[in-house]
C-alpha atoms as a PDB file:
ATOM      1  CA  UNK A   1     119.098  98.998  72.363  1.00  0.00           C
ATOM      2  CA  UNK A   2     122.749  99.267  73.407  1.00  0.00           C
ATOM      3  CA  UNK A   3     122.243 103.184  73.858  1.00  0.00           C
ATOM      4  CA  UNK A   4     119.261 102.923  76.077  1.00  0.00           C
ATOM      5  CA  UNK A   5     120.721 100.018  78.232  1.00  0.00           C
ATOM      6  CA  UNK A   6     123.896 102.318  78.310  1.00  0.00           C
ATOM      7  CA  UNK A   7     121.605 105.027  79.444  1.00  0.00           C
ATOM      8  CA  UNK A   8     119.921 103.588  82.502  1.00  0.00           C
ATOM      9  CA  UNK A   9     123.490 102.295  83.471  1.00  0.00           C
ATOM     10  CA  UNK A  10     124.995 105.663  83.622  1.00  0.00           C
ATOM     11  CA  UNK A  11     121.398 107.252  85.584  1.00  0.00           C
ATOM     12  CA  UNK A  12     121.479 104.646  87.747  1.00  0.00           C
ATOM     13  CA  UNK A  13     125.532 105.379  88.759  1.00  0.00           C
ATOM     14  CA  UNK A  14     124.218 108.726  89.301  1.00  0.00           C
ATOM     15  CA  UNK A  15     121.309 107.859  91.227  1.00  0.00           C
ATOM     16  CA  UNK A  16     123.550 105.690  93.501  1.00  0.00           C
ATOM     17  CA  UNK A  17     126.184 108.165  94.104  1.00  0.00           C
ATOM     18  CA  UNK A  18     123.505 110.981  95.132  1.00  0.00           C
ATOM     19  CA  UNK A  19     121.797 108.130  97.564  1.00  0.00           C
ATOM     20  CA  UNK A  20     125.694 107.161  99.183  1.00  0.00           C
ATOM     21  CA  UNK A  21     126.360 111.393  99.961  1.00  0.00           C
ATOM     22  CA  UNK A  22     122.687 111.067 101.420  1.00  0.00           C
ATOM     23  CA  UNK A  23     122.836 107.901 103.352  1.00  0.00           C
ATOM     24  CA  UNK A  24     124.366 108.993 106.671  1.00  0.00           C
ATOM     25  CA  UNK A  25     120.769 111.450 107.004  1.00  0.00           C
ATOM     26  CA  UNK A  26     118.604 108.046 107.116  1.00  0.00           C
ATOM     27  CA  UNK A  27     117.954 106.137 109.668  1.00  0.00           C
ATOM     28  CA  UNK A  28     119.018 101.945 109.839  1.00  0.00           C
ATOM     29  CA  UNK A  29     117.217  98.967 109.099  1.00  0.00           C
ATOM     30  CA  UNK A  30     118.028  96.162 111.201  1.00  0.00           C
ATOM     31  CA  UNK A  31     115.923  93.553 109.571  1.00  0.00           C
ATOM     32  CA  UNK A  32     114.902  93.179 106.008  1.00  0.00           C
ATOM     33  CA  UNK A  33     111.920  91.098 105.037  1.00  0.00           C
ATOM     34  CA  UNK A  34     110.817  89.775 101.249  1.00  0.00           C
ATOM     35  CA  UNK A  35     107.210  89.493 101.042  1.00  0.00           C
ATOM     36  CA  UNK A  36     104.889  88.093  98.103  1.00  0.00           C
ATOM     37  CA  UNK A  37     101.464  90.381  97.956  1.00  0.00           C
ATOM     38  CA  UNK A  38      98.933  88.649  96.182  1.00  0.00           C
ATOM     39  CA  UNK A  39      95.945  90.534  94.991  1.00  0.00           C
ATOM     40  CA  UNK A  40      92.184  89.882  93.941  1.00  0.00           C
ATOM     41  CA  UNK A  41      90.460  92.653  92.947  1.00  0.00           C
ATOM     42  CA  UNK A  42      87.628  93.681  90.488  1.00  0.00           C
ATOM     43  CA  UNK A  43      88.584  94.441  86.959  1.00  0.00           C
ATOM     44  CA  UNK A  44      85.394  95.720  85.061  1.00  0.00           C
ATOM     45  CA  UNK A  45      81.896  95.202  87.206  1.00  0.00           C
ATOM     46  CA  UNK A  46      82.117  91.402  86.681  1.00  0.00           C
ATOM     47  CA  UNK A  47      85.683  90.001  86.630  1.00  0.00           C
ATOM     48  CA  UNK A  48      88.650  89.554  88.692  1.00  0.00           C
ATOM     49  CA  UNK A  49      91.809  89.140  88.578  1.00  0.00           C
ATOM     50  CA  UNK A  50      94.622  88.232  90.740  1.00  0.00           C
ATOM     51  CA  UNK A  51      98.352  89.621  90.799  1.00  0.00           C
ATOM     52  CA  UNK A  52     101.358  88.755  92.854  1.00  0.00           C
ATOM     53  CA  UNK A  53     103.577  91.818  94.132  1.00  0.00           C
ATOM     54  CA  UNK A  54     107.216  91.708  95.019  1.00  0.00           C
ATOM     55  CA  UNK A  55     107.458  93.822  98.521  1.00  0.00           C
ATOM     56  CA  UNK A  56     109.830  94.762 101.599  1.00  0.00           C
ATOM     57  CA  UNK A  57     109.806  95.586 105.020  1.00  0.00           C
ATOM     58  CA  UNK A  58     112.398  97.215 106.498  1.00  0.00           C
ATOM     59  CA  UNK A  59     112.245  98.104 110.198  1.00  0.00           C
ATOM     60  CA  UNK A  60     114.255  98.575 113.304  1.00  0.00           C
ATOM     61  CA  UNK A  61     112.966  98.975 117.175  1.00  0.00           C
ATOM     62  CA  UNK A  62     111.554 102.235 116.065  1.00  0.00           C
ATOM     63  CA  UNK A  63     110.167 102.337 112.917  1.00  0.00           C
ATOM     64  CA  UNK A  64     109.514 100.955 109.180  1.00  0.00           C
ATOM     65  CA  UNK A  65     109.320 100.712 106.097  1.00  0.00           C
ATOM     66  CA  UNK A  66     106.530  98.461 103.740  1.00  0.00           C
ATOM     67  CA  UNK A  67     107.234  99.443  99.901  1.00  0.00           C
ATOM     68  CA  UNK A  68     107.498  97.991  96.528  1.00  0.00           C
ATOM     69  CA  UNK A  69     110.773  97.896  94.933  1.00  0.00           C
ATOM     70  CA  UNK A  70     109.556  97.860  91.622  1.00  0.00           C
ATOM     71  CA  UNK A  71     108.036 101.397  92.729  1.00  0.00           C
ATOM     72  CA  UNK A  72     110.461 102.952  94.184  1.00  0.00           C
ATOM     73  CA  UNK A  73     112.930 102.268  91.243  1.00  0.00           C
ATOM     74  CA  UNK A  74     110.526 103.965  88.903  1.00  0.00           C
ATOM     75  CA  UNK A  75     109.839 106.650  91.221  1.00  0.00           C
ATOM     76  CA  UNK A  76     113.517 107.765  91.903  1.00  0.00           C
ATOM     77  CA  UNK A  77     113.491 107.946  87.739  1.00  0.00           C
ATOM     78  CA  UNK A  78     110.150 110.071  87.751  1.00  0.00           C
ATOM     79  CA  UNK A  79     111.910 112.253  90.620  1.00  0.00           C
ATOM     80  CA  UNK A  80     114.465 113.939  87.444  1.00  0.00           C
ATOM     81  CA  UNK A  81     113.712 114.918  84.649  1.00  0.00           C
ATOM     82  CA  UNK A  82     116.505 113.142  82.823  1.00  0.00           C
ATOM     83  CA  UNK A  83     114.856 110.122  84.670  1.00  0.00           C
ATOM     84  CA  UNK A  84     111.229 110.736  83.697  1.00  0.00           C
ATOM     85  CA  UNK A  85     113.055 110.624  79.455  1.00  0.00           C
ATOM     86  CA  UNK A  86     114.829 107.985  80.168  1.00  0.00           C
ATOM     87  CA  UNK A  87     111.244 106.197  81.389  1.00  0.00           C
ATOM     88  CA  UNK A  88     109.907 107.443  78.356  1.00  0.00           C
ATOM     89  CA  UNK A  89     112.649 105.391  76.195  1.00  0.00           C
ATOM     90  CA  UNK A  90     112.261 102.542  78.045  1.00  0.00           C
ATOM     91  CA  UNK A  91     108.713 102.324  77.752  1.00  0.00           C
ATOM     92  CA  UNK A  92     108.454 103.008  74.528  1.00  0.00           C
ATOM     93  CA  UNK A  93     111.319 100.175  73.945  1.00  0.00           C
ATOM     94  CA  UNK A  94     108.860  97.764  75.833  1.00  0.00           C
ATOM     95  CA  UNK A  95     105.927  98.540  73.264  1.00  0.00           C
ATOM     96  CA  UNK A  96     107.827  98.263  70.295  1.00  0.00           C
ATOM     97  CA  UNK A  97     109.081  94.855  71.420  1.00  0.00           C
ATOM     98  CA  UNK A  98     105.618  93.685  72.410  1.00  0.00           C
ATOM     99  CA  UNK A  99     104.107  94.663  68.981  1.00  0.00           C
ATOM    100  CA  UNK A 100     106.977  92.916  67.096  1.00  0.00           C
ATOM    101  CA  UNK A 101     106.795  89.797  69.796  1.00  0.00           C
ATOM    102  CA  UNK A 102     103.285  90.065  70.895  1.00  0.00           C
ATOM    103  CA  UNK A 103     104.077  89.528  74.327  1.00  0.00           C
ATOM    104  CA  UNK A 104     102.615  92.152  76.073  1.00  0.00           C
ATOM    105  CA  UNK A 105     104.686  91.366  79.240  1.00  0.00           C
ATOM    106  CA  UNK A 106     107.307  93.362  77.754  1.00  0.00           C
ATOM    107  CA  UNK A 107     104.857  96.585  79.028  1.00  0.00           C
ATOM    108  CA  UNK A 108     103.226  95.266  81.757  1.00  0.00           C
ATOM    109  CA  UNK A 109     106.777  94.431  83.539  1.00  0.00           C
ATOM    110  CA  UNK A 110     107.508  97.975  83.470  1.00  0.00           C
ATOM    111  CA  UNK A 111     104.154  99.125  84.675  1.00  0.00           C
ATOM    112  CA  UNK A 112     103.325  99.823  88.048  1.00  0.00           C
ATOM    113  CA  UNK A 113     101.922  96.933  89.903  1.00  0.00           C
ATOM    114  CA  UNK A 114     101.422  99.044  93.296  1.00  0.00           C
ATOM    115  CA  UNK A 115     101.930 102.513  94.686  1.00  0.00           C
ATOM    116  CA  UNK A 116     102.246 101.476  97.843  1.00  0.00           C
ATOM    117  CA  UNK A 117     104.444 102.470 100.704  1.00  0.00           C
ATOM    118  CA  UNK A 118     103.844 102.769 104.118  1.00  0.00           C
ATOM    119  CA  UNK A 119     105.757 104.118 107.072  1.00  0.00           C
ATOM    120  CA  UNK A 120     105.074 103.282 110.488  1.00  0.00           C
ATOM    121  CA  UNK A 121     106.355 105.324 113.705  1.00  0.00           C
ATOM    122  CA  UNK A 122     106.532 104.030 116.771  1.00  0.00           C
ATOM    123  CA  UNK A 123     108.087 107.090 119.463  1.00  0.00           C
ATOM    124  CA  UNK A 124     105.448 108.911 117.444  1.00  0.00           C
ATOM    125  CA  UNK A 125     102.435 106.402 116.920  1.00  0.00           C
ATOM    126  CA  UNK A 126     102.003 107.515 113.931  1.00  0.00           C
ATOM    127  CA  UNK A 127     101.478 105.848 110.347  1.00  0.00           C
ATOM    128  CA  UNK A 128     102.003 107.453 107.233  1.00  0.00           C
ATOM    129  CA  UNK A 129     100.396 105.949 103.920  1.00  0.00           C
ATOM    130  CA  UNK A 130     100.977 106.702 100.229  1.00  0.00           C
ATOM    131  CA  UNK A 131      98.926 105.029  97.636  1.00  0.00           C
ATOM    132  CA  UNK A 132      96.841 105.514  94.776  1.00  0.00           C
ATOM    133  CA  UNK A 133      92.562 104.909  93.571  1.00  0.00           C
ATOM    134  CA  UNK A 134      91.695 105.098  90.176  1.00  0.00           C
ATOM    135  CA  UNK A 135      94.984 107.622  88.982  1.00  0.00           C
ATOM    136  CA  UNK A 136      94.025 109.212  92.322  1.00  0.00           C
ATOM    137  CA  UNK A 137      96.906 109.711  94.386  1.00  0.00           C
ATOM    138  CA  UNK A 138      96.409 109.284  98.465  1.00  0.00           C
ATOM    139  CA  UNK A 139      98.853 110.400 101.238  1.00  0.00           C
ATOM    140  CA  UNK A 140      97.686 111.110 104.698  1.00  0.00           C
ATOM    141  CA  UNK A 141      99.039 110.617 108.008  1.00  0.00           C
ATOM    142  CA  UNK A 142      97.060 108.575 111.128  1.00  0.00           C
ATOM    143  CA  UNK A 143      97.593 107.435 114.669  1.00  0.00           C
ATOM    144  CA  UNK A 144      98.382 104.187 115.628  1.00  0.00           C
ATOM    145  CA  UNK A 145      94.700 102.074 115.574  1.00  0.00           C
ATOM    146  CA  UNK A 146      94.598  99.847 117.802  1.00  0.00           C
ATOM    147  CA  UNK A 147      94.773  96.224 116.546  1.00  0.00           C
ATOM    148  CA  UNK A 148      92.896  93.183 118.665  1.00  0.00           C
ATOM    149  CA  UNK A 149      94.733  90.647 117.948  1.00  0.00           C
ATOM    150  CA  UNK A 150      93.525  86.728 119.140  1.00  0.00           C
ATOM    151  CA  UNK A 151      96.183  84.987 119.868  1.00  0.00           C
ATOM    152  CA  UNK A 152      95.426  80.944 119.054  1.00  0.00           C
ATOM    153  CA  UNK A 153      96.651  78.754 121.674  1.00  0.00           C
ATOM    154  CA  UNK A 154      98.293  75.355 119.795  1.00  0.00           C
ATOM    155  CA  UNK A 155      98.358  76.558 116.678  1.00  0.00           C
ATOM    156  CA  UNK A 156     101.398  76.697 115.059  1.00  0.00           C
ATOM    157  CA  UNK A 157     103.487  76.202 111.921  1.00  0.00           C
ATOM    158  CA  UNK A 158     106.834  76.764 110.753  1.00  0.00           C
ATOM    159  CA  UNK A 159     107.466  79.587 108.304  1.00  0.00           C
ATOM    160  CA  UNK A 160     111.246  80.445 106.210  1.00  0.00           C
ATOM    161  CA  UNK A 161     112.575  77.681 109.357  1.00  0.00           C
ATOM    162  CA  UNK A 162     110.646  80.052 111.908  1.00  0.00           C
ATOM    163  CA  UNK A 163     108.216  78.531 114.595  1.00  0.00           C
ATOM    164  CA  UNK A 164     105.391  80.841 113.861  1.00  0.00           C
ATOM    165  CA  UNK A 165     102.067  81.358 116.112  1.00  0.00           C
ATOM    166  CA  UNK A 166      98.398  81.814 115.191  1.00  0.00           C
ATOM    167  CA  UNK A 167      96.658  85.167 115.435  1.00  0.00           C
ATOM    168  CA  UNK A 168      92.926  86.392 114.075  1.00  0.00           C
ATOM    169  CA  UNK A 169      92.163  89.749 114.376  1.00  0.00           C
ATOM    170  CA  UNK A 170      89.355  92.691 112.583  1.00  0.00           C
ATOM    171  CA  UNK A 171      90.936  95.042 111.324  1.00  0.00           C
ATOM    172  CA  UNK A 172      89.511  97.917 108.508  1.00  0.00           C
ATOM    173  CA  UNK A 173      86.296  95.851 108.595  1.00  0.00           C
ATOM    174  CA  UNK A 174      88.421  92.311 107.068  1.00  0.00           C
ATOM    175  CA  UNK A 175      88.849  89.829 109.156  1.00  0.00           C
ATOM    176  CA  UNK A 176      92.882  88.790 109.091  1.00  0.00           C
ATOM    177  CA  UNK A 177      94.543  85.511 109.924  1.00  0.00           C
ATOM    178  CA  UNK A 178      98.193  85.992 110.932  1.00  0.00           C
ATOM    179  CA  UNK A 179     101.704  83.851 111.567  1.00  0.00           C
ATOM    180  CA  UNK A 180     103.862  85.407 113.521  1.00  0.00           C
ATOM    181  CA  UNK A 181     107.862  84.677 114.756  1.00  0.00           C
ATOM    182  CA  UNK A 182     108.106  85.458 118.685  1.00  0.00           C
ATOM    183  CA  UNK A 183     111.803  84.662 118.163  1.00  0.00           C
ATOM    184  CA  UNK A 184     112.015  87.685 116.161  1.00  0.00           C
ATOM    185  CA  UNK A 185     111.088  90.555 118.529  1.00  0.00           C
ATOM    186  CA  UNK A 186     110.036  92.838 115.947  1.00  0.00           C
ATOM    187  CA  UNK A 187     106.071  94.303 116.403  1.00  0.00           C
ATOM    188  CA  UNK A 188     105.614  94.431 113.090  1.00  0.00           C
ATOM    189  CA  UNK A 189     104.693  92.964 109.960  1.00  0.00           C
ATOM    190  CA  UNK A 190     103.313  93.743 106.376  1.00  0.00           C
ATOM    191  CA  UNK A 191     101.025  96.920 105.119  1.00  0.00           C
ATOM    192  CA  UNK A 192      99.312  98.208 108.336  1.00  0.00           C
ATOM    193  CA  UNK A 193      99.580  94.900 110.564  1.00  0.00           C
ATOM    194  CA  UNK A 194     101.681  95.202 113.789  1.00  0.00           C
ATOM    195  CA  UNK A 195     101.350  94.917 117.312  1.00  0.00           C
ATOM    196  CA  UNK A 196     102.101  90.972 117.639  1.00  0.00           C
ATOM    197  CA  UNK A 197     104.870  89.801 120.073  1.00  0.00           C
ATOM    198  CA  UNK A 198     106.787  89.082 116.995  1.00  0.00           C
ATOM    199  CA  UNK A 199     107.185  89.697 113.786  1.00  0.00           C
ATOM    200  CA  UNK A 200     104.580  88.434 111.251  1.00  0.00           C
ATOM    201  CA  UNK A 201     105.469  86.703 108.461  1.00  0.00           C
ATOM    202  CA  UNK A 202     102.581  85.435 107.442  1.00  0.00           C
ATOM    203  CA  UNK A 203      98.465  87.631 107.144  1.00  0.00           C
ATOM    204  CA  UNK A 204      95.616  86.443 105.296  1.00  0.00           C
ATOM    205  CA  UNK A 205      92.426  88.278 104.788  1.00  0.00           C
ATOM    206  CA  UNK A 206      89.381  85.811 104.875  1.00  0.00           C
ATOM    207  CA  UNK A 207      88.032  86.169 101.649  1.00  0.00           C
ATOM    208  CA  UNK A 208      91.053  85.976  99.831  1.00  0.00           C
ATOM    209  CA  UNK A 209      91.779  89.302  98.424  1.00  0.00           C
ATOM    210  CA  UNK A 210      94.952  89.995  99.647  1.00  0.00           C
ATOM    211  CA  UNK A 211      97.883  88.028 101.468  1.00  0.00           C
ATOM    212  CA  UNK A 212     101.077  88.727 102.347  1.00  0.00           C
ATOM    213  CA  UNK A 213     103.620  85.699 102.714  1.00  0.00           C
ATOM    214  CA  UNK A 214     107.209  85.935 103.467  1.00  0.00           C
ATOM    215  CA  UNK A 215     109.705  84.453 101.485  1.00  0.00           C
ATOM    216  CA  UNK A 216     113.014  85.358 102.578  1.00  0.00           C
ATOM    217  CA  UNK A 217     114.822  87.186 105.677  1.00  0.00           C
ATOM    218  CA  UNK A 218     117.591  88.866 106.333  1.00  0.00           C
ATOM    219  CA  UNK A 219     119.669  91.565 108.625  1.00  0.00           C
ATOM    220  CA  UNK A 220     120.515  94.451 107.066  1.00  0.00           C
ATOM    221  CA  UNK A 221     121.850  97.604 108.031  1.00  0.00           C
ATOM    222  CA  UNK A 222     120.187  99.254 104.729  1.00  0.00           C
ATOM    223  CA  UNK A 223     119.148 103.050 105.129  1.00  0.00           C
ATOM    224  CA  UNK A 224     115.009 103.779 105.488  1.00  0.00           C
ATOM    225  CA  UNK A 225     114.770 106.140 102.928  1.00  0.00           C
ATOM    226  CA  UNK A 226     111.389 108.653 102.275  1.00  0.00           C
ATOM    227  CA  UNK A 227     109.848 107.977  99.102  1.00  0.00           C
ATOM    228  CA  UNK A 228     111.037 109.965  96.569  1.00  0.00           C
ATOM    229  CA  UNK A 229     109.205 113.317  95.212  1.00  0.00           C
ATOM    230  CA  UNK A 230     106.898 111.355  92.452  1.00  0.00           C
ATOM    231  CA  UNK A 231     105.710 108.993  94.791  1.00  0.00           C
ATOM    232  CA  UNK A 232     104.771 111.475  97.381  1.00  0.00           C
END
């Protein structure tokens, strides 16, 4: 056990010494934003089941960044080969421990919740998407759609100490309730949303299957990296 934690310690110096020589390439984040994703979605042809999702946004005036930590981490140690062993060790670590324990946690911490990231544009009006269907993986490129957003008069609530506003909008055939900051004058939000005077903190889709909900805020000055070769 000492070994392998000895192992990831040393990959991950490396890793972080290849992203510093790298880091003056990316562009800046100005703001980062924690969001929880919570999920509902089929499992079988009768079931569901619901997951919550660690995720951030990074983003400056001109573009950003919606990804999974979780994710990327395994993705920059599928990117290597000396990476994609050291995966292999760790996984088969988190088995043996959940046979001998029975807590199956053990694996499913290490699995991949989501394969999400997207990248949005703005000189360009242009999103890019990566994410996988059914071991299927998905990456394809589209213009800004526009988003008619409904902004509620009176309705308001405060969100991490932010005076947030009401907005409804239809959007990919789900209808979307929103909370978003004007104090923050960042068009953006989580996933796909944008296009608010402010940034949202807050979207709900009406029947419940997905939600995004801030839950911390900061600035940053942390580089937007591309996703690394496995995830693409």
């Amino acid at each position: 056990m000492y070994r392998l934690i000895f192992a990831i310690s040393l990959l991950c110096m490396a890793l972080n010494l290849h992203a510093k020589k790298r880091e003056q390439d990316y562009p800046r984040a100005e703001i980062k934003v924690s969001y929880n994703y919570h999920e509902k979605f089929m499992r079988g042809n009768v079931e569901y089941a619901e997951r919550d999702v660690p995720m951030l946004l990074l983003a400056n005036s001109t573009q950003s960044k919606f990804y999974s930590p979780h994710t990327e981490y395994k993705d920059s140690l599928e990117s290597t080969s000396s990476g994609r062993v050291l995966c292999h060790k760790i996984l088969s670590q988190a088995v043996k421990q959940a046979l001998e324990t029975g807590d199956q946690s053990l694996v499913d911490n290490f699995a991949y919740k989501t394969r999400m990231y997207v990248f949005k544009d703005y000189p360009d009006s242009v999103l890019t998407l990566f994410d996988s269907y059914m071991f299927e993986h998905d990456l394809h490129m589209e213009p800004f759609s526009e988003i008619k957003w409904h902004i509620v008069e009176d309705s308001t609530r405060s969100v991490l100490g932010y005076e947030c506003r009401m907005a409804t909008t239809e959007y990919h055939g789900r209808k979307w309730t929103a909370w978003f900051a004007p104090e923050i004058p960042v068009c953006d939000g989580p996933w796909k949303l944008r296009g608010l005077p402010g940034l949202i903190l807050e979207a709900t889709e009406e029947k419940g299957h997905h939600s995004f909900i801030a839950d911390g805020i900061e600035t940053t000055d942390q580089p937007i990296r591309p996703a690394y070769p496995s995830g693409l």
